[in-house]
Protein backbone atom coordinates (compact mmCIF):
# COMPACT_ATOMS: atom_id res chain seq x y z
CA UNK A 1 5.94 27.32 45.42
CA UNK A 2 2.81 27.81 44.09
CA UNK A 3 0.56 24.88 42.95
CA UNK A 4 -0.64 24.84 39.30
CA UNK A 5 -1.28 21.32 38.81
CA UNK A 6 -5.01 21.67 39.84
CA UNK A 7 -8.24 21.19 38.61
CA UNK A 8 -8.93 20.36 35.10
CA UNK A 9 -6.34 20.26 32.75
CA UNK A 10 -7.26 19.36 29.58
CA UNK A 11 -3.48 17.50 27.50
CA UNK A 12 -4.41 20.08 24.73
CA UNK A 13 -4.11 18.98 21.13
CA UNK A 14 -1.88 20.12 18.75
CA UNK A 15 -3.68 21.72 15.41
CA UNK A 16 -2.52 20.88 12.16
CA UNK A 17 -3.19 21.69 8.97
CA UNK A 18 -4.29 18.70 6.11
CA UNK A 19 -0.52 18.47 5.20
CA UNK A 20 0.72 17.80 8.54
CA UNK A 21 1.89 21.66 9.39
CA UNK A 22 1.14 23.15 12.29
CA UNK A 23 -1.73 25.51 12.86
CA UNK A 24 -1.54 27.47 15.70
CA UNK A 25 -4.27 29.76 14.98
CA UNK A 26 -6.75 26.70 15.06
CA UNK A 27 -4.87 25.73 18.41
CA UNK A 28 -5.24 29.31 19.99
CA UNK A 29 -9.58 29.21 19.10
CA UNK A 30 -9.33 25.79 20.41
CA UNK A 31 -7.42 27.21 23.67
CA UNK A 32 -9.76 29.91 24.17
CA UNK A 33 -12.80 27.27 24.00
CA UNK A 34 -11.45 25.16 26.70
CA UNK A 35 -10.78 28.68 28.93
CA UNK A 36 -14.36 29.86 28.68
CA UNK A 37 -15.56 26.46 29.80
CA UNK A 38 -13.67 27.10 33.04
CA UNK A 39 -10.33 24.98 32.71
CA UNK A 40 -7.35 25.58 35.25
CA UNK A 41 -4.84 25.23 33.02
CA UNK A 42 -3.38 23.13 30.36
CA UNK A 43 -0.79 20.81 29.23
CA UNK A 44 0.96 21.42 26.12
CA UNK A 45 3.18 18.46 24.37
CA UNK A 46 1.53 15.67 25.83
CA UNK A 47 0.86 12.58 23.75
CA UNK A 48 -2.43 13.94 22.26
CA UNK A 49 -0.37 16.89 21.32
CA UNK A 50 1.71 14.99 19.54
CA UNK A 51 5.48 15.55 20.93
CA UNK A 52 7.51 12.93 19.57
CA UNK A 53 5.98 14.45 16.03
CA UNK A 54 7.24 17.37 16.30
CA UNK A 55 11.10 19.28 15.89
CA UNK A 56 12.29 21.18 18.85
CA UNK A 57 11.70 24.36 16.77
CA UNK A 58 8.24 22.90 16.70
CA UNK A 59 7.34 22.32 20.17
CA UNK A 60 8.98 25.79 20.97
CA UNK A 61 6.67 27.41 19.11
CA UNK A 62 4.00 25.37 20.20
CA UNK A 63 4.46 26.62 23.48
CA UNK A 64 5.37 30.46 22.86
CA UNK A 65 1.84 30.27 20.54
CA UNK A 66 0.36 28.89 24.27
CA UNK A 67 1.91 31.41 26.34
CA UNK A 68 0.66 34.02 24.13
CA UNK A 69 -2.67 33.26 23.34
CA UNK A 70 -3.60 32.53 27.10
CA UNK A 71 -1.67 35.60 28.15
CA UNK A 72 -1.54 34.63 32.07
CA UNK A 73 -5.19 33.44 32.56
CA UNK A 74 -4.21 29.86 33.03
CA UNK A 75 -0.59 28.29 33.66
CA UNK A 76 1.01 26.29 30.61
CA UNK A 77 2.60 23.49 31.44
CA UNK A 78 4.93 21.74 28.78
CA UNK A 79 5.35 17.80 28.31
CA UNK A 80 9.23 17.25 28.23
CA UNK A 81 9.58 13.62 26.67
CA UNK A 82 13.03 13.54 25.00
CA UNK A 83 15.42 10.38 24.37
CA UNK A 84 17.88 11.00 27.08
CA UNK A 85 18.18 13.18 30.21
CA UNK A 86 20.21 16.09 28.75
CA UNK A 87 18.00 16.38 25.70
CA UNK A 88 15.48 16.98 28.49
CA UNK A 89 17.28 19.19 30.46
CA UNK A 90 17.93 21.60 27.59
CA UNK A 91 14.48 21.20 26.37
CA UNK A 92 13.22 22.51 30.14
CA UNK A 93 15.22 25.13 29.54
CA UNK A 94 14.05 26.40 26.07
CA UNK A 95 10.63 25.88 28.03
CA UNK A 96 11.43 28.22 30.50
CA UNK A 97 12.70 30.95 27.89
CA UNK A 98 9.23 30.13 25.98
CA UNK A 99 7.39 31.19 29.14
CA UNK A 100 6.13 28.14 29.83
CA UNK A 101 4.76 27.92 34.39
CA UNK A 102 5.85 24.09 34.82
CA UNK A 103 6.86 20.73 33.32
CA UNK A 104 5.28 17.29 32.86
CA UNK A 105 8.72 15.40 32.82
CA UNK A 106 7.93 11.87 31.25
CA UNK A 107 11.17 8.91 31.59
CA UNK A 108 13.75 9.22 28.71
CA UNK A 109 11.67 7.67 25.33
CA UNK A 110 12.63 4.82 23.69
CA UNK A 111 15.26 3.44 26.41
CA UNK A 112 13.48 1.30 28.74
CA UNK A 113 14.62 2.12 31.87
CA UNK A 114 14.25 0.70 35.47
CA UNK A 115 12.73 2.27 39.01
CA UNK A 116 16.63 3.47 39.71
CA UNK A 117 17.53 5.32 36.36
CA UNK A 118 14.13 6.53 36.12
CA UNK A 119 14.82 8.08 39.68
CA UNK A 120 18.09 9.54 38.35
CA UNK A 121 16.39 11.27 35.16
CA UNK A 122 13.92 12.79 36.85
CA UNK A 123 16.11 14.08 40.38
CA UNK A 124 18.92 15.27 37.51
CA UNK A 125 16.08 16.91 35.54
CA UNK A 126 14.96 19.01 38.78
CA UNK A 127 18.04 19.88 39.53
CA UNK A 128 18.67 22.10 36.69
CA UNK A 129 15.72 23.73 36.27
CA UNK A 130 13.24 25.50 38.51
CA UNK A 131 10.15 25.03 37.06
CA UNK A 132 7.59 23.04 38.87
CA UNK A 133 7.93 19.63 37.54
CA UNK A 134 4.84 17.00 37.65
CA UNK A 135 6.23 13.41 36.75
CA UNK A 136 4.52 11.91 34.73
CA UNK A 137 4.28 7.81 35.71
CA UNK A 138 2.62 5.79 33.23
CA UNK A 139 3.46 2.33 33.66
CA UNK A 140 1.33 0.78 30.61
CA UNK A 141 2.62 3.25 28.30
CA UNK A 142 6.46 3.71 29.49
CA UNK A 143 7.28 0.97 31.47
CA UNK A 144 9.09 2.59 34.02
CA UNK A 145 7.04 2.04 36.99
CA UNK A 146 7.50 4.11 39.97
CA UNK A 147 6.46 3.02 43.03
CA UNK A 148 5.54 4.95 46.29
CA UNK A 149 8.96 4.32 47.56
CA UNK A 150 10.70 6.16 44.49
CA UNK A 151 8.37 9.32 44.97
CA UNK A 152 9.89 8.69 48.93
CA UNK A 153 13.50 8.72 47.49
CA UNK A 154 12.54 12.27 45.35
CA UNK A 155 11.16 13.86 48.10
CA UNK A 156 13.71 16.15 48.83
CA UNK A 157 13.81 17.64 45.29
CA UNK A 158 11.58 20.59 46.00
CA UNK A 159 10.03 21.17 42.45
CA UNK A 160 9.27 17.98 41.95
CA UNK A 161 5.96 19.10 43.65
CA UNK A 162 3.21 16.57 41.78
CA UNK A 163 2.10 13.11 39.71
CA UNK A 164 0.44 12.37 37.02
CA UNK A 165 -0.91 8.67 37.90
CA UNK A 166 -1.45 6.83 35.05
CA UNK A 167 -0.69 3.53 36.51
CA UNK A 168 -4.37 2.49 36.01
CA UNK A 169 -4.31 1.21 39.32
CA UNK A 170 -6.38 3.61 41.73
CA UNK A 171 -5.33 2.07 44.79
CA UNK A 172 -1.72 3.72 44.67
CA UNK A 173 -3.15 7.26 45.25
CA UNK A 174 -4.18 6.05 49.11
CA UNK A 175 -0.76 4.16 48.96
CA UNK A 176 0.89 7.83 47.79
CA UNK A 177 -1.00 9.13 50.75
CA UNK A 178 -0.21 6.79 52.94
CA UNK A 179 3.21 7.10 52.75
CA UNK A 180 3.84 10.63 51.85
CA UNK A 181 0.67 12.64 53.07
CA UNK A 182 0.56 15.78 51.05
CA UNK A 183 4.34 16.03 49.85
CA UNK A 184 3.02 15.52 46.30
CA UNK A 185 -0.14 16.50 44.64
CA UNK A 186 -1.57 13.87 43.14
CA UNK A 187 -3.14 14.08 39.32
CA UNK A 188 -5.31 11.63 37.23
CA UNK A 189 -3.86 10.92 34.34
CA UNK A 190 -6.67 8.46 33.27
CA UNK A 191 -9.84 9.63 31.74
CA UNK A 192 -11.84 6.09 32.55
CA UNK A 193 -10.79 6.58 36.06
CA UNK A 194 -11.57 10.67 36.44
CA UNK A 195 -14.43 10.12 39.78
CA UNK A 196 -12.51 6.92 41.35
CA UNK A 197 -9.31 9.36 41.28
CA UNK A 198 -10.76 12.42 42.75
CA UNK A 199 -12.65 10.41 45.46
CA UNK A 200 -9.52 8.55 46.53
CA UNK A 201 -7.98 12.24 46.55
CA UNK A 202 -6.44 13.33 43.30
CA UNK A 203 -6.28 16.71 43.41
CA UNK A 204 -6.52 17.65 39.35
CA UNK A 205 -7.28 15.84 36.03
CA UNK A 206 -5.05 16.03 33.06
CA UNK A 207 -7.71 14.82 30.93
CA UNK A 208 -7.84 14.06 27.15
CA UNK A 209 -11.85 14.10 26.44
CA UNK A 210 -11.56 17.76 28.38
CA UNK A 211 -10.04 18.91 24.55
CA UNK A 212 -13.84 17.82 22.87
CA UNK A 213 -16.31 18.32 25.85
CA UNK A 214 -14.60 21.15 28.57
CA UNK A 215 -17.94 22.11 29.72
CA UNK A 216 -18.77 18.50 30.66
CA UNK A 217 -15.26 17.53 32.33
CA UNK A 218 -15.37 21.18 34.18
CA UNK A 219 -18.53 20.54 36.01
CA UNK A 220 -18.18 16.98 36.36
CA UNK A 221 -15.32 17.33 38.15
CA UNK A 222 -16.95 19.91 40.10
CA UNK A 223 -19.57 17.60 41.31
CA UNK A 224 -16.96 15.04 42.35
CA UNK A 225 -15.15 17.65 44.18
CA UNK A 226 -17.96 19.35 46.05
CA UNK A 227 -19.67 16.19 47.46
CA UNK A 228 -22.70 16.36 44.78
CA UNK A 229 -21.00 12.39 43.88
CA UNK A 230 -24.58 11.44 42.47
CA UNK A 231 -24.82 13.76 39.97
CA UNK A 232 -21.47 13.31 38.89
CA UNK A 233 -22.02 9.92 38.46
CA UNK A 234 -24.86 10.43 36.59
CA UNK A 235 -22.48 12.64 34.13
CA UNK A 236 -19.12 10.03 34.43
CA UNK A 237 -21.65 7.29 33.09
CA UNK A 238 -23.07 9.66 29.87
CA UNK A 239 -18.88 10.18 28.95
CA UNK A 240 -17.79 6.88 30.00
CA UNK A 241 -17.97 5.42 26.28
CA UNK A 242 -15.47 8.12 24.91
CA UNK A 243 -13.54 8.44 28.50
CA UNK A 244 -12.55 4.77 27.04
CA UNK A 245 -10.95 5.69 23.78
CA UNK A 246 -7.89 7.89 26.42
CA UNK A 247 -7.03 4.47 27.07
CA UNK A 248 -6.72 3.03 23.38
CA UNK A 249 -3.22 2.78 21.13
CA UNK A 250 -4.62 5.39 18.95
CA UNK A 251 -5.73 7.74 21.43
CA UNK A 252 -4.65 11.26 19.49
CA UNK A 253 -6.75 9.82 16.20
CA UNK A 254 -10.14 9.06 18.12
CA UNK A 255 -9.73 11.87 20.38
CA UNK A 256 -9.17 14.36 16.95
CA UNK A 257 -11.76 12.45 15.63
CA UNK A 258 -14.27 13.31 18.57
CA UNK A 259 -12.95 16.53 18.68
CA UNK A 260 -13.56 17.73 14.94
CA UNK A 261 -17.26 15.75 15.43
CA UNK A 262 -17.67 17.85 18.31
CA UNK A 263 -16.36 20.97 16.76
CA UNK A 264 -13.16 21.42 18.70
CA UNK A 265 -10.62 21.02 16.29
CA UNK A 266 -9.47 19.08 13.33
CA UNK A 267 -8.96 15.05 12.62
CA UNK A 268 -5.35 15.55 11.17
CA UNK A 269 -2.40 14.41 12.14
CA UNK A 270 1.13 13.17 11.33
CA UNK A 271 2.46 10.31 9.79
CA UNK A 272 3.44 7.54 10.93
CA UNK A 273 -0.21 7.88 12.48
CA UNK A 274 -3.00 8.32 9.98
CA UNK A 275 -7.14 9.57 10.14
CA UNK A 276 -9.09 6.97 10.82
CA UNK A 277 -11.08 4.74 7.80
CA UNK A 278 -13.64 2.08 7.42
CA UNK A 279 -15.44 0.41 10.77
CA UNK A 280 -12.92 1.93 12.93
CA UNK A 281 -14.17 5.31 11.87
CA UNK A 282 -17.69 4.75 12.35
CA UNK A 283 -16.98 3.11 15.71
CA UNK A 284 -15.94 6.63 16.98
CA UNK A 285 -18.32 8.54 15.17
CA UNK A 286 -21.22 6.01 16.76
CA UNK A 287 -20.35 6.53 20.29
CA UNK A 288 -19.91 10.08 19.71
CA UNK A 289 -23.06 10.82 18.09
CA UNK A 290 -24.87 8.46 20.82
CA UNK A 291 -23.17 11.28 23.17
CA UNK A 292 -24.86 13.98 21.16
CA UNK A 293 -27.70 12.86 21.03
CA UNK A 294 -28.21 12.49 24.63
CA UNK A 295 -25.87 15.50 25.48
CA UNK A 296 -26.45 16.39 29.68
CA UNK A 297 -28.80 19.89 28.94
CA UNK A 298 -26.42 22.24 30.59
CA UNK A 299 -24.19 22.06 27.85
CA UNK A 300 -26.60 22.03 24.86
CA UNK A 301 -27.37 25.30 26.49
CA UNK A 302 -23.83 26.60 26.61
């Protein structure tokens, strides 16, 4: 099976118009942006694009909007977060019709489920579709927590072929290693931890920041992966102040936020969240400016 969970992948954000509807013309210029910046792919659905916003009629055409616009110069892969197991099942499947390449299967939402059901989901999720599936383990955020042993006991399910580590702990990507070699490629899932990740030996970055500076994350993480660690260092230090805000509750504002101040999309999005106000605005628009101001001279070139 062919690998597309590689490089960087920026969790692309889903446009919307003022009123909350969804524009996917603004998401197709946005798409095109990240491609001529050199991204490998992308991830549609994630958090920063808003799934659990959006109706299945919604996310369908979210994807078939992807799928055209790229037109088979980068894979899409589609986040699958739905409340139970066949709700995801069927939703892989509409993905699949939609065109989509591969899945990012996260545990069932809302149920909080432990190591052994989470095992179930995702082995009964593989085995009814054959997408590529990355899993998507994010202990802070979902509190299932899968540990080296459970990727050991999924193994055997052949499209289960990667992981998105988001446990914020960098040391299980040698433990991953340790244990399994190379049976699963293994994916940052956490901006603040992008160089740490790739040096251990992630193999991609599904990266939120990529959506408001692809030029920056593309050749940063070409430093990191072509032993030129200095200068990428030197780069990882400029972004670190808005690597941070991946991390925070309202990630999808302050990234929309950074991207509209960066001119890569719009700030709106759907109630229950709302655009930012007050100090918490200018926060974001501080550190982003700060990153203007001081942009690396490659991309002020661009």
């Amino acid at each position: 099976m062919t690998s597309i969970f590689h490089g960087v992948i920026p969790a692309l954000m889903t446009e919307m118009h003022q009123d909350g509807a969804l524009d996917h013309e603004a998401t197709s210029r946005h798409l095109e942006s990240c491609l001529a910046a050199g991204v490998n792919g992308f991830v549609m659905l994630g958090t920063l694009g808003e799934n659990s916003s959006l109706s299945a009629d919604e996310k369908d055409a979210v994807v078939r909007n992807a799928v055209a616009t790229v037109n088979g110069r980068a894979p899409i892969i589609a986040g699958v977060a739905e409340y139970t197991t066949d709700l995801a099942i069927a939703t892989a499947k509409r993905f699949k019709a939609a065109g989509a390449d591969g899945i990012m299967a996260l545990p069932t939402m809302v149920y909080q489920q432990d190591a052994r059901e989470g095992e179930h989901h995702f082995r009964t999720l593989a085995r009814n579709t054959d997408l590529p599936i990355m899993i998507y383990n994010n202990r802070p955020a979902y509190k299932l927590d899968l540990l080296p042993e459970s990727f050991a006991a999924l193994a055997d399910e052949k499209n289960i072929v990667a992981v998105k580590e988001s446990s914020h702990d960098s040391r299980r990507i040698t433990d991953m290693i340790n244990l399994l070699g190379n049976r699963f490629e293994i994916v940052c899932g956490v901006d603040d931890l992008m160089l740490e990740n790739v040096l251990f030996g992630a193999v991609g970055w599904v990266s939120g920041l990529t959506n408001s500076f692809p030029r920056e994350s593309v050749e940063m993480y070409r430093l990191a992966t072509t032993g030129r660690t200095a200068e990428a260092l030197e780069l990882y230090r400029w972004f670190m102040p808005m690597l941070h805000l991946d991390v925070a509750i309202k990630l999808v504002q302050y990234i929309k936020l950074v991207n509209q101040l960066a001119g890569e999309g719009s700030e709106w999005v759907r109630p229950p969240r709302l655009p930012l106000i007050g100090e918490e605005r200018q926060k974001i628009e501080d550190i982003v400016n700060q990153a203007l101001a001081t942009r690396p001279k490659f991309a002020k070139a661009a």
